[in-house]
Protein backbone atom coordinates (compact mmCIF):
# COMPACT_ATOMS: atom_id res chain seq x y z
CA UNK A 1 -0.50 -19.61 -33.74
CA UNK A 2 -2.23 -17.17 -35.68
CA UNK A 3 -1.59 -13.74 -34.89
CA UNK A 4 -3.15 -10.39 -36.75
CA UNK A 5 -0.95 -7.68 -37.35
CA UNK A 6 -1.99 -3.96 -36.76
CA UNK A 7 -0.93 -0.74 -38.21
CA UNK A 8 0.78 1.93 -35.89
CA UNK A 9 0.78 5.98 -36.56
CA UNK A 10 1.87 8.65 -34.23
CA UNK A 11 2.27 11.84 -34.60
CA UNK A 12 5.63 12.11 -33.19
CA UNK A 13 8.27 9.49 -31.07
CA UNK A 14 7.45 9.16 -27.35
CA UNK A 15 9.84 11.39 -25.50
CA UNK A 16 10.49 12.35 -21.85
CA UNK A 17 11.25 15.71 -21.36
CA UNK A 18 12.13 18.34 -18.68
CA UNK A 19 8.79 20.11 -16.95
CA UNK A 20 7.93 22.56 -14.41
CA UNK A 21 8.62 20.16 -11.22
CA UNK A 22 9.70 17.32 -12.72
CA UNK A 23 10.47 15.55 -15.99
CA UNK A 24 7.57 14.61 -17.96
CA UNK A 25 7.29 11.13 -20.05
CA UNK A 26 5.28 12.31 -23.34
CA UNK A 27 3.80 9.04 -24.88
CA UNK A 28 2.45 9.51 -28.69
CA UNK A 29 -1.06 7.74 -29.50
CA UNK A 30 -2.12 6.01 -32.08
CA UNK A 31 -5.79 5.12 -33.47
CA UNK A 32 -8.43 3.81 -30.87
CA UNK A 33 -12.11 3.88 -30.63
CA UNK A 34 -13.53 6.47 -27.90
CA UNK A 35 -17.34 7.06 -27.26
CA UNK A 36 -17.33 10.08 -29.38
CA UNK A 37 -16.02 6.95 -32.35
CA UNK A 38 -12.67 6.13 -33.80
CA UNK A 39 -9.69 8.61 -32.48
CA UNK A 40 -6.29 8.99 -34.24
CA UNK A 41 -4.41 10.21 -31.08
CA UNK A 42 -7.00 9.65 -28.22
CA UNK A 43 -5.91 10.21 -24.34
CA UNK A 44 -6.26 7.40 -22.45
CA UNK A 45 -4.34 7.38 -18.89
CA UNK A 46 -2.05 9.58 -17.47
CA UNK A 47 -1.47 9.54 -13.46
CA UNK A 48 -0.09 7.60 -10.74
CA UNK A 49 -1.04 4.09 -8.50
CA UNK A 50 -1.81 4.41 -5.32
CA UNK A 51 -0.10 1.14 -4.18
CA UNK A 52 2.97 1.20 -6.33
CA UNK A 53 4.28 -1.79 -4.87
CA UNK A 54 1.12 -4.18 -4.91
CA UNK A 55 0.22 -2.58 -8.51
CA UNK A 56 3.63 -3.64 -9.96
CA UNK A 57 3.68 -7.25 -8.63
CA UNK A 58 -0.12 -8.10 -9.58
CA UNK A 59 0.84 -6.55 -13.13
CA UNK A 60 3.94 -9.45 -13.00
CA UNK A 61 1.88 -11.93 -12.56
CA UNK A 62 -0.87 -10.93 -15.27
CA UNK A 63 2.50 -11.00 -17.16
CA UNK A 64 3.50 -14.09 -16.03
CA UNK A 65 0.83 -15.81 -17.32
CA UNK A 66 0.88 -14.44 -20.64
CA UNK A 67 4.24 -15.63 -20.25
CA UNK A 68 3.63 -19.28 -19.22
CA UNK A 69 2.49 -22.46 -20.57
CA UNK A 70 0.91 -25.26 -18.59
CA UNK A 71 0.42 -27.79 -20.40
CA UNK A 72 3.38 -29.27 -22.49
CA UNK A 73 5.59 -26.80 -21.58
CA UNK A 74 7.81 -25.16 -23.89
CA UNK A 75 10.19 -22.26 -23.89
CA UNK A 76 9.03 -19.16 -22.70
CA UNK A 77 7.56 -16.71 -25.19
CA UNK A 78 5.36 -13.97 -23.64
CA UNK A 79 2.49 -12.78 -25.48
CA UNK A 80 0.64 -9.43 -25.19
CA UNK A 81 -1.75 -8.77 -21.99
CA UNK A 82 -4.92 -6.65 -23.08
CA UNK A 83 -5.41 -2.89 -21.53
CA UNK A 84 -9.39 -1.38 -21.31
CA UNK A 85 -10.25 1.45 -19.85
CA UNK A 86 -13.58 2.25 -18.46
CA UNK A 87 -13.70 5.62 -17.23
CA UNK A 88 -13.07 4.35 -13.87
CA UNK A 89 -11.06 1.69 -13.59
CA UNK A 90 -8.03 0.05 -15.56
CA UNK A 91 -8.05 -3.84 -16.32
CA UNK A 92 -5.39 -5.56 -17.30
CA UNK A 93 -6.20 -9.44 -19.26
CA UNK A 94 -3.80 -12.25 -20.78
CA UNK A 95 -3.90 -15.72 -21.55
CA UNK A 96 -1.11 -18.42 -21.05
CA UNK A 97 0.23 -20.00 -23.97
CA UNK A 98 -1.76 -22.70 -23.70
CA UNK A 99 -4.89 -20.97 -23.54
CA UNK A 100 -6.09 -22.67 -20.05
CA UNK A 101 -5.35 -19.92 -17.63
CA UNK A 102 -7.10 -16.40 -17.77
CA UNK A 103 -5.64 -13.54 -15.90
CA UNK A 104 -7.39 -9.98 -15.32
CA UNK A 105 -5.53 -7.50 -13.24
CA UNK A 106 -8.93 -4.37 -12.34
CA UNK A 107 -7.12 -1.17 -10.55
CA UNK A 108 -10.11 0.21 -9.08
CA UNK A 109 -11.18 3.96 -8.34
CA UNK A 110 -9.11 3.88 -4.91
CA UNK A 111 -5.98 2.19 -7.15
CA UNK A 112 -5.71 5.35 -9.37
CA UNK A 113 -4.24 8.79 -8.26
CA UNK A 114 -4.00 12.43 -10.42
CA UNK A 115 -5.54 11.36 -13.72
CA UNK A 116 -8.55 11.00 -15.29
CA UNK A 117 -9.53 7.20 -16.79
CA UNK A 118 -9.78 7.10 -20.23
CA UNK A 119 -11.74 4.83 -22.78
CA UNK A 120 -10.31 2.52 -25.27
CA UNK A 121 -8.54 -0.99 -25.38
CA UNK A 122 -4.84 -2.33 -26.59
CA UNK A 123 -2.60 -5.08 -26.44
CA UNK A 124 1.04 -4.68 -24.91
CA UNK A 125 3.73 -6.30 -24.62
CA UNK A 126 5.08 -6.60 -20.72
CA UNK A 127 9.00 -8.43 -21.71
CA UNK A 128 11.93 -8.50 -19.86
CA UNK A 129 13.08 -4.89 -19.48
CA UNK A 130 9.49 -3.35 -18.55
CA UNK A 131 9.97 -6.49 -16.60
CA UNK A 132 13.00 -5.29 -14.51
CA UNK A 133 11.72 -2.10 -14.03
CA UNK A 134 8.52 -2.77 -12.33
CA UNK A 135 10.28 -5.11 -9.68
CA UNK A 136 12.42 -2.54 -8.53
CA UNK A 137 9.55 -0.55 -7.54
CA UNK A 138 9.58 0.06 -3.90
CA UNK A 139 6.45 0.72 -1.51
CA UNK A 140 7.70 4.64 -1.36
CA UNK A 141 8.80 4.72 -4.81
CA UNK A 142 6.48 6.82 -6.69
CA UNK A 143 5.01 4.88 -9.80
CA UNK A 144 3.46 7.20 -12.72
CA UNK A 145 1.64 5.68 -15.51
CA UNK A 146 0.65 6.22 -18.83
CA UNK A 147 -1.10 4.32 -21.01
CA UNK A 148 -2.45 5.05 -24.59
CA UNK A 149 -4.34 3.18 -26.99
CA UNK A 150 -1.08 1.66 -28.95
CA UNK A 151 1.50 1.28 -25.91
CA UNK A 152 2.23 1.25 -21.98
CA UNK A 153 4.93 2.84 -20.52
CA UNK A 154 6.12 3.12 -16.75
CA UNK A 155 8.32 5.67 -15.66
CA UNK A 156 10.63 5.12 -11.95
CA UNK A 157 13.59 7.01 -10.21
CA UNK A 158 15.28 5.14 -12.95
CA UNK A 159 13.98 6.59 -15.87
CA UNK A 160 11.71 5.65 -18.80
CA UNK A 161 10.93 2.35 -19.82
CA UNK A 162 8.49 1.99 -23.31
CA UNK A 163 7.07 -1.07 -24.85
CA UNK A 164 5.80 -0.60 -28.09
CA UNK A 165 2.67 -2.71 -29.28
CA UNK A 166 2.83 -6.58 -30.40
CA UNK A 167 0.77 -8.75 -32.13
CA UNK A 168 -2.00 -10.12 -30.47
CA UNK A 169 -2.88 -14.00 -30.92
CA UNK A 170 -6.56 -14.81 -33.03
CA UNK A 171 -6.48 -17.44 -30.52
CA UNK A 172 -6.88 -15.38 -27.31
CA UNK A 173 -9.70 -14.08 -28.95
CA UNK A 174 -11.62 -17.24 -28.62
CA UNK A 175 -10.58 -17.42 -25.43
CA UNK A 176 -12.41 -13.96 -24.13
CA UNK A 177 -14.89 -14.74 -25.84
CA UNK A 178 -15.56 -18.85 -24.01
CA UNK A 179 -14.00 -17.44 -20.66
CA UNK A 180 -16.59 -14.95 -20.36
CA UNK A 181 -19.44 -17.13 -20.83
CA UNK A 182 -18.24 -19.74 -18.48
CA UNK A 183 -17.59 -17.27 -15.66
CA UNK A 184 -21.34 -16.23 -15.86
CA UNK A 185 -22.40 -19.32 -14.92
CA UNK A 186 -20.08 -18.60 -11.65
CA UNK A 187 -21.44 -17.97 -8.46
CA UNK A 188 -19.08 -16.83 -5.18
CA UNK A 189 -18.47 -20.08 -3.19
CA UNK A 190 -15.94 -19.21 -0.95
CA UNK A 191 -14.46 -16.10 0.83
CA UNK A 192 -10.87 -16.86 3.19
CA UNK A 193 -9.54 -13.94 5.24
CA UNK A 194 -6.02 -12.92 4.38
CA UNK A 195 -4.51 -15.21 6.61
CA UNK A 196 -5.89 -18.21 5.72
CA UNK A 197 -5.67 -17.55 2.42
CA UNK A 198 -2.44 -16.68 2.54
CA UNK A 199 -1.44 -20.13 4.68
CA UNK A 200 -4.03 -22.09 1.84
CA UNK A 201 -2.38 -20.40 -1.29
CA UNK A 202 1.29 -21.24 0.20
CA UNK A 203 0.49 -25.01 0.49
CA UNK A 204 -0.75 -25.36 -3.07
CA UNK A 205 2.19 -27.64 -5.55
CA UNK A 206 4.38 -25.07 -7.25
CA UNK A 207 4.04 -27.01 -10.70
CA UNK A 208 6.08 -29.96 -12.26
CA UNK A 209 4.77 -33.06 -14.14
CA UNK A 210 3.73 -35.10 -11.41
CA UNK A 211 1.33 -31.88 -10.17
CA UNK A 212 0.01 -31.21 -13.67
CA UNK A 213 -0.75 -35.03 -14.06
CA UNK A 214 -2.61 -35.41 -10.98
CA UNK A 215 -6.05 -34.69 -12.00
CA UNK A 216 -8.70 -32.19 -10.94
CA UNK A 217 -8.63 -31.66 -7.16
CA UNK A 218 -11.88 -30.14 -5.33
CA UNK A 219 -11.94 -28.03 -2.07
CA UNK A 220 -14.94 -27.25 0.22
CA UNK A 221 -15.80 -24.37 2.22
CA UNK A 222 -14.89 -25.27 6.19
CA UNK A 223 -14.53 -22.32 8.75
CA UNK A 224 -11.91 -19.39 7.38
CA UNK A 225 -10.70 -21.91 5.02
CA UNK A 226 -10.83 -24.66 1.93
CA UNK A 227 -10.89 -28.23 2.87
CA UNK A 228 -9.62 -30.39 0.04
CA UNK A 229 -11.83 -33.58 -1.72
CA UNK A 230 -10.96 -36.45 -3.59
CA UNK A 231 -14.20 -35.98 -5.68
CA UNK A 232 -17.16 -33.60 -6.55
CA UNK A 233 -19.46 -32.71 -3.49
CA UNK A 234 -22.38 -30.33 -3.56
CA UNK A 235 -20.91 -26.80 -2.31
CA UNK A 236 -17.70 -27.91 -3.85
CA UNK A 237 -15.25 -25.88 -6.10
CA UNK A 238 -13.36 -27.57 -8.26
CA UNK A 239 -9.03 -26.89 -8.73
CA UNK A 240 -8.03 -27.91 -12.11
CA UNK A 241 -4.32 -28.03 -12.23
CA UNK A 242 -3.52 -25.84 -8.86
CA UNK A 243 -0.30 -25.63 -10.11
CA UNK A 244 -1.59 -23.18 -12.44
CA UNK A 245 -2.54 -20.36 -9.41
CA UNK A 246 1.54 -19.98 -9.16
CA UNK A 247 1.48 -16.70 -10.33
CA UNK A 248 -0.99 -15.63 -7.42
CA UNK A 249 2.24 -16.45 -5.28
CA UNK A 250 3.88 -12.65 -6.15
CA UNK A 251 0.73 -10.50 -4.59
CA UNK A 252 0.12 -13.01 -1.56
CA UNK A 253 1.85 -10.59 1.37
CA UNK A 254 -0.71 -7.69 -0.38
CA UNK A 255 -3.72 -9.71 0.36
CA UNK A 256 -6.66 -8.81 1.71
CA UNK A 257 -8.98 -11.99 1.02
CA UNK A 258 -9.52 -14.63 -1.31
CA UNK A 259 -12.41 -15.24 -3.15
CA UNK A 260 -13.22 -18.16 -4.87
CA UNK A 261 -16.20 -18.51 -7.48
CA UNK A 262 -17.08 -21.49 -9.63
CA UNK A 263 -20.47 -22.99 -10.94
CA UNK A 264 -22.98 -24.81 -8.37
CA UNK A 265 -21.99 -28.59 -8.60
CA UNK A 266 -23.57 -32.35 -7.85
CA UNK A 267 -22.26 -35.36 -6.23
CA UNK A 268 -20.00 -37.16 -8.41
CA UNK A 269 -19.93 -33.84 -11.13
CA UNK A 270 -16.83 -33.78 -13.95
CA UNK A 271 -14.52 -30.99 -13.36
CA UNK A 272 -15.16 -27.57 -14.40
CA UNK A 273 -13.54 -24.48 -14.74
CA UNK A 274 -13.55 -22.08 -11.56
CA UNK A 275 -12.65 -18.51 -10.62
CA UNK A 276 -9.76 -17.08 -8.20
CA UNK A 277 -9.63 -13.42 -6.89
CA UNK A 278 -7.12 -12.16 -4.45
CA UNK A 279 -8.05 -8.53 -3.49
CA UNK A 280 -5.65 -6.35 -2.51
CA UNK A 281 -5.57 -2.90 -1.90
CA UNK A 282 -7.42 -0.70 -4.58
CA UNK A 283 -7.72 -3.90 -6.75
CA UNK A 284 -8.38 -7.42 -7.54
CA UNK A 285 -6.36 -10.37 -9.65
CA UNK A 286 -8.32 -12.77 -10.31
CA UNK A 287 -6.86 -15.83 -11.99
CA UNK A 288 -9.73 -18.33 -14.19
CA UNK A 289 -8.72 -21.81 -14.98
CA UNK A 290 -10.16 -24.26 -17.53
CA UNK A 291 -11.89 -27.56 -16.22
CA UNK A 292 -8.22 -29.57 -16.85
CA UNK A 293 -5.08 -28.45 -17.73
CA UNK A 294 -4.61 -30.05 -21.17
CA UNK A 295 -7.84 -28.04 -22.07
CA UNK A 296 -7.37 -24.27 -23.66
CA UNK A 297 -10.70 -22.00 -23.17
CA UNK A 298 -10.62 -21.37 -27.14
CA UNK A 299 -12.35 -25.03 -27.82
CA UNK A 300 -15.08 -25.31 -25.13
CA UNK A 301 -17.50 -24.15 -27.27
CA UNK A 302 -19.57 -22.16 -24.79
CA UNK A 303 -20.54 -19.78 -27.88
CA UNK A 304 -21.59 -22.00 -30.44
CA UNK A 305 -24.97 -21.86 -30.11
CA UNK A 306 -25.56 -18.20 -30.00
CA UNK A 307 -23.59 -17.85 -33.41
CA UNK A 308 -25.93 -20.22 -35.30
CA UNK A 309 -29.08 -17.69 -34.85
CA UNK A 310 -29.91 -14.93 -36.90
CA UNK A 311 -31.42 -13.34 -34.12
CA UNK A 312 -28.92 -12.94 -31.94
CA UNK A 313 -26.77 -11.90 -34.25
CA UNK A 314 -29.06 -8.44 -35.20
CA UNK A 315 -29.68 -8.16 -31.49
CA UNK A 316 -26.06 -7.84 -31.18
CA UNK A 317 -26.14 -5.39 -33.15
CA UNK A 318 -28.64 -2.98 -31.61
CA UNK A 319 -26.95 -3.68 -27.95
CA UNK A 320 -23.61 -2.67 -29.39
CA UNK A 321 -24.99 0.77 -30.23
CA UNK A 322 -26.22 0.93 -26.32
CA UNK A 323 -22.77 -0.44 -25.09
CA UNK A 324 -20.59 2.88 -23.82
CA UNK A 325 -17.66 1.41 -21.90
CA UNK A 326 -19.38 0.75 -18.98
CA UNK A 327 -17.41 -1.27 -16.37
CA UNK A 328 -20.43 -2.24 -15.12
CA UNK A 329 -23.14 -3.37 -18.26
CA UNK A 330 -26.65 -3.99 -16.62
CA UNK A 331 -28.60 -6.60 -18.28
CA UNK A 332 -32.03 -4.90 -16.90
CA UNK A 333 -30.94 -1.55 -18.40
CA UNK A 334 -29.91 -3.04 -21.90
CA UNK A 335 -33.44 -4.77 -22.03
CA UNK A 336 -35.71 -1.72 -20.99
CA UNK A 337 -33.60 0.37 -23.36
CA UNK A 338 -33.57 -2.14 -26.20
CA UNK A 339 -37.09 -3.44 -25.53
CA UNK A 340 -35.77 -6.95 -25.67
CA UNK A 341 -35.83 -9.62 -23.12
CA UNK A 342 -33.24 -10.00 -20.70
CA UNK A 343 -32.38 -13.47 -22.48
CA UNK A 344 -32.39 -12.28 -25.81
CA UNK A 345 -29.75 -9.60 -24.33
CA UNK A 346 -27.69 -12.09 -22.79
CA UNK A 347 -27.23 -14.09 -25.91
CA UNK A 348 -26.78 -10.82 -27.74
CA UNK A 349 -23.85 -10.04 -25.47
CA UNK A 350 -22.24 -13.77 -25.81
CA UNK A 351 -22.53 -12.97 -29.92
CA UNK A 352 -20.73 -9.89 -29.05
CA UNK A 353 -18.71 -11.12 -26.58
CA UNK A 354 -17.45 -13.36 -29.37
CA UNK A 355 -15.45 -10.60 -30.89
CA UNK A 356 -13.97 -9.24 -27.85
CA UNK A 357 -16.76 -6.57 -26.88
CA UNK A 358 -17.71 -7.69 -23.52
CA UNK A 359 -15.92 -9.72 -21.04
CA UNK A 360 -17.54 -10.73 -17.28
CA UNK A 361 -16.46 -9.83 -14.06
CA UNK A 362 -17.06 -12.11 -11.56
CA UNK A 363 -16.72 -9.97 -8.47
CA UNK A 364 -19.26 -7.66 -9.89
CA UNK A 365 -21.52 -10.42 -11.38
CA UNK A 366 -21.58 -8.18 -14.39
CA UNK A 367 -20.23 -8.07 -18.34
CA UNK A 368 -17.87 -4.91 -19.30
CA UNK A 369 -17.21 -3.37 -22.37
CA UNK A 370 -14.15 -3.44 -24.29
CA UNK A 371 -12.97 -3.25 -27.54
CA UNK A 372 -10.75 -5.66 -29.48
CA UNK A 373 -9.94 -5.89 -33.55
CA UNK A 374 -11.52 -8.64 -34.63
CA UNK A 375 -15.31 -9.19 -35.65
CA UNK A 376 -17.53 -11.82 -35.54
CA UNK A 377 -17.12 -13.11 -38.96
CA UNK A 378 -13.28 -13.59 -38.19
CA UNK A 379 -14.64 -15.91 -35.10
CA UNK A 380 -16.72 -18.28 -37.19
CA UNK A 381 -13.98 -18.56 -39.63
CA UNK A 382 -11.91 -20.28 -36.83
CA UNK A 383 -14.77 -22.51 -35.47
CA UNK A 384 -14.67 -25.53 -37.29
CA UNK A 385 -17.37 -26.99 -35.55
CA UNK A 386 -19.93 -24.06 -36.58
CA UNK A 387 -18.63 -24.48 -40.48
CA UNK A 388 -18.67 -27.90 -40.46
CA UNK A 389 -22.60 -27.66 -39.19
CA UNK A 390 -23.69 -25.03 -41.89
CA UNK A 391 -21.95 -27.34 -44.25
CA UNK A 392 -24.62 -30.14 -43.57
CA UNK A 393 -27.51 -27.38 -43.67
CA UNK A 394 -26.49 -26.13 -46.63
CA UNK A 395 -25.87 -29.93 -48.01
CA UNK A 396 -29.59 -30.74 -46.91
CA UNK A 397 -28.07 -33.56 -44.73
CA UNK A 398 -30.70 -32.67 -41.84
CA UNK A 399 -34.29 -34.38 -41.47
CA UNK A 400 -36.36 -33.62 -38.49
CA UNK A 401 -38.80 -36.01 -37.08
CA UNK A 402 -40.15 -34.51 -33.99
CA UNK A 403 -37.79 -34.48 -31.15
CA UNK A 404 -35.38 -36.43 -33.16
CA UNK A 405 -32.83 -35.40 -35.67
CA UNK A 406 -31.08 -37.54 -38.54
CA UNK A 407 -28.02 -36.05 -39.92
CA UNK A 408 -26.41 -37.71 -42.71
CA UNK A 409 -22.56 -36.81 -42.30
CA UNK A 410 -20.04 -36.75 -45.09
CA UNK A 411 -18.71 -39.85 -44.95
CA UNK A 412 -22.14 -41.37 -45.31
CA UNK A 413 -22.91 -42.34 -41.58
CA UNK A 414 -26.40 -41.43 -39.86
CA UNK A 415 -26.31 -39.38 -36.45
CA UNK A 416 -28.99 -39.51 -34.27
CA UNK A 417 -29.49 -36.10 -32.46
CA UNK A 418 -32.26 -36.38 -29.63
CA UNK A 419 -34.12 -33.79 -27.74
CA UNK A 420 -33.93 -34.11 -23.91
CA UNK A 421 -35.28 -31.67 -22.16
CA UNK A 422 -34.26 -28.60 -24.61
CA UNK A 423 -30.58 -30.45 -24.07
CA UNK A 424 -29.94 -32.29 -27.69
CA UNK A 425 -27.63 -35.40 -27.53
CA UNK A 426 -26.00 -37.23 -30.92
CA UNK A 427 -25.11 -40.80 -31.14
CA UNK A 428 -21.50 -39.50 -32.46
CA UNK A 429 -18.47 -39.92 -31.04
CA UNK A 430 -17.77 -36.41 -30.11
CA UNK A 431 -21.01 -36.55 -27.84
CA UNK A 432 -19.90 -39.70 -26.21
CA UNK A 433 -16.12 -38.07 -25.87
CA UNK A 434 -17.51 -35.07 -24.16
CA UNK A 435 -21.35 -35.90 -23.21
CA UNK A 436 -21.77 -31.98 -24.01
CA UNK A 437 -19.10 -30.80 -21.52
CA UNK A 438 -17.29 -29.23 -24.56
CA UNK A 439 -20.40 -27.21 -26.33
CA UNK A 440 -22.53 -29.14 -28.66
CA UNK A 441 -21.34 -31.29 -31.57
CA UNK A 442 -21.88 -30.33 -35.21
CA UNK A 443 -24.66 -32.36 -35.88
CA UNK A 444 -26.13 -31.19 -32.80
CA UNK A 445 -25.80 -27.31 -33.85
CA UNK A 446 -26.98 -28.26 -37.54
CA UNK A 447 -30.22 -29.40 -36.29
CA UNK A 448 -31.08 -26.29 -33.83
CA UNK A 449 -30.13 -24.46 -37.20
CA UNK A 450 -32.71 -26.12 -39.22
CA UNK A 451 -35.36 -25.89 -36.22
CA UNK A 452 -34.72 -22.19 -36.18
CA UNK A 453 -35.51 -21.20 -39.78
CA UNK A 454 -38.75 -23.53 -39.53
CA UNK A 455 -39.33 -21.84 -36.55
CA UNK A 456 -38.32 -18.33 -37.86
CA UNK A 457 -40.84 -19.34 -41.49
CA UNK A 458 -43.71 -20.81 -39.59
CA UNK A 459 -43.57 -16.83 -38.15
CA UNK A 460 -43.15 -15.31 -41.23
CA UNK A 461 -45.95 -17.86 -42.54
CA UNK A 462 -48.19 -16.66 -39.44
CA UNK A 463 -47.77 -13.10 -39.60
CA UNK A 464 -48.29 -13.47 -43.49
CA UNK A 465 -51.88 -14.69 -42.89
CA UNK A 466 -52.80 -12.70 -40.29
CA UNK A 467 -52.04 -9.61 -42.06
CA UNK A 468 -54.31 -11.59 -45.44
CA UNK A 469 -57.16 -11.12 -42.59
């Protein structure tokens, strides 16, 4: 796994030190990006959780499943979770090992006590003896944290515990990036009172290979609770893996609700990837799964088609200049402020989204900002899909023919890519693998590449002659 490696400066080592009333736990800063631009020693969090309890185990389980692997399991080896702040509100994101399960821990307003929210974003790492000190943490114990743009650090009756920054995997970044534009697609489908979530969760296989073998399940909504399926139903939600929703199991007796969201379904539908939020007392962990188990969010191609256009890629750039770390980014706003359509902004934000800019809430039906280090070029570098397909522009291996498409692949063979319905199809293998459930093959995004710079010079040609007249 790929992982890119960031440089560290502080001004001085994090100390804790005695203070009128108390001891105080002094943690040094490092670079970070703030709405007044790039910071050396920015301020991020300082203050306390108002449910020190529930905040500790729902920041285990985001753990956990940066932790975990579900699909060919191998020996633990956690990896960093992701901290934004957005002026109100902290949010905590991993990824398992294997890519298929997305975690975000948001500690709302009425989570956060004595501090001002910061902005910024970093990567920590959460290991064994930050660990051990958070599940000590009793529902009196007072719980004051700190968090700055390079580390995390949680201070109990104990003392001090400080975990300095880690890598963070190139691969997660594909991940954001696919996971948010799936989850916008996601509509709520189901909410269970705490009960009956709590008796639903409870009954759900722990894991094992039998459990991750078995298949996509589906559940409808019935009464207070989720009825299962054998197969896709209209109103349905689907449960890829529901072994994966194990780490849920550590914030159940907090529980307020459940909330399930996934994308509107048809009789007979594959599987797809679905949403599930457990609120709890100030905030909400919300756990995202990928349509099967043996399927990481980093190759569903969700993005593909918004990095072959030119457009949305200087669109992207004027929303990013509008971006502010909202936790809430309105789509309306950005497109009376911008003066582009609301669709152009959407695919602006997926192209942005792409390097870790936005991400989606689905409780809020809205993107957020955030900041992560990578950039778009790094994205398509890792895409081999979107450099294979400007390979065969650049080769001239496309002819268009109306609303068909030949592409002459290396190897010599002719693909025929089709036009249904604005949906293009390709007589390869990969489209009869996937039938478009994993993005669009290369041949596929080589011909909407070719159609948009006709497109893009039959413009240029049109505004050249009106101007002639």
């Amino acid at each position: 796994m790929t992982r890119s490696l960031q440089a560290v400066a502080y001004r001085r080592p994090s100390v804790l030190e005695s203070a009128a009333g108390g001891q105080l736990l002094g943690l040094e800063t490092s670079r970070g990006a703030t709405p007044m631009g790039v910071k050396d020693h920015p301020q991020f969090f300082a203050g306390f959780l108002t449910s020190p309890q529930v905040a500790s185990a729902a920041l285990l389980a985001v753990a956990d499943v940066a932790a975990a692997r579900y699909y060919q399991q191998q020996l633990r080896a956690s990896l960093d979770p992701v901290v934004t702040g957005n002026g109100d509100r902290l949010r905590f994101e991993s990824f398992s090992g294997c890519c298929g399960v997305y975690a975000r821990l948001d500690v709302l307003e009425p989570g956060l006590d004595g501090g001002e929210v910061g902005h910024g974003t970093t990567n920590v790492d959460v290991n064994n003896p930050l660990r051990e000190a958070l599940s000590r943490i009793g529902s009196d114990d007072p719980l004051h944290l700190r968090v700055g743009p390079e580390e995390l650090a949680v201070t109990t009756m104990d003392g001090p515990v400080v975990e300095k920054k880690v890598p963070l995997p190139d691969r997660w970044l594909r991940g954001f990036a696919e996971a948010q534009v799936i989850a916008a697609g996601f509509d709520l489908r189901a909410e269970l009172p705490a009960a009956d979530a709590v008796r639903f969760l409870r009954a759900l296989p722990r894991g094992g290979a039998r459990a991750a073998s078995a298949g996509p399940r589906w559940v409808v909504p019935s009464g207070n609770t989720l009825r299962p399926t054998t197969r896709a139903v209209p109103g349905a939600v689907c449960l890829p893996g529901p072994e994966r929703l194990i780490a849920l199991q550590r914030v159940l007796r907090h529980a307020t609700a459940l909330r399930v969201y996934g994308p509107a379904v048809t009789a007979g539908a594959a599987a797809t990837a679905s949403a599930w939020e457990v609120v709890l007392p100030g905030m909400r962990l919300t756990l995202t799964l990928s349509p099967d188990a043996s399927r990481g969010f980093s190759g569903e191609g969700g993005v593909l088609d918004a990095l072959t256009t030119d457009e949305a890629a200087e669109d992207a750039e004027l929303i990013s200049v509008l971006l502010a770390w909202e936790p809430r980014v309105d789509v309306a706003d950005l497109a009376s402020a911008s003066g582009l359509t609301p669709e152009r902004v959407r695919a602006a934000l997926i192209r942005l989204g792409t390097s870790g800019r936005v991400g989606y809430d689905t409780a809020e039906a809205a993107y957020f900002h955030r900041e992560l280090p990578y950039d778009a070029e790094r994205v398509e570098r890792h895409n081999p899909r979107l450099r294979s397909a400007r390979a065969l522009v650049t080769a001239g291996a496309v002819a268009l023919d109306g609303a068909l498409g030949t592409v002459t692949a290396e190897d010599g063979h002719v693909h025929r890519v089709r036009d249904e319905a604005g949906v293009l199809s390709c007589s390869c293998l990969w489209w009869a693998k996937y039938r478009g459930g994993r993005g669009p093959c290369k041949h596929a995004l080589a011909v909407r590449m070719v159609r948009r710079g006709d497109a893009a010079a039959e413009r240029d040609m049109a505004r050249v002659e009106a101007d002639a007249r």
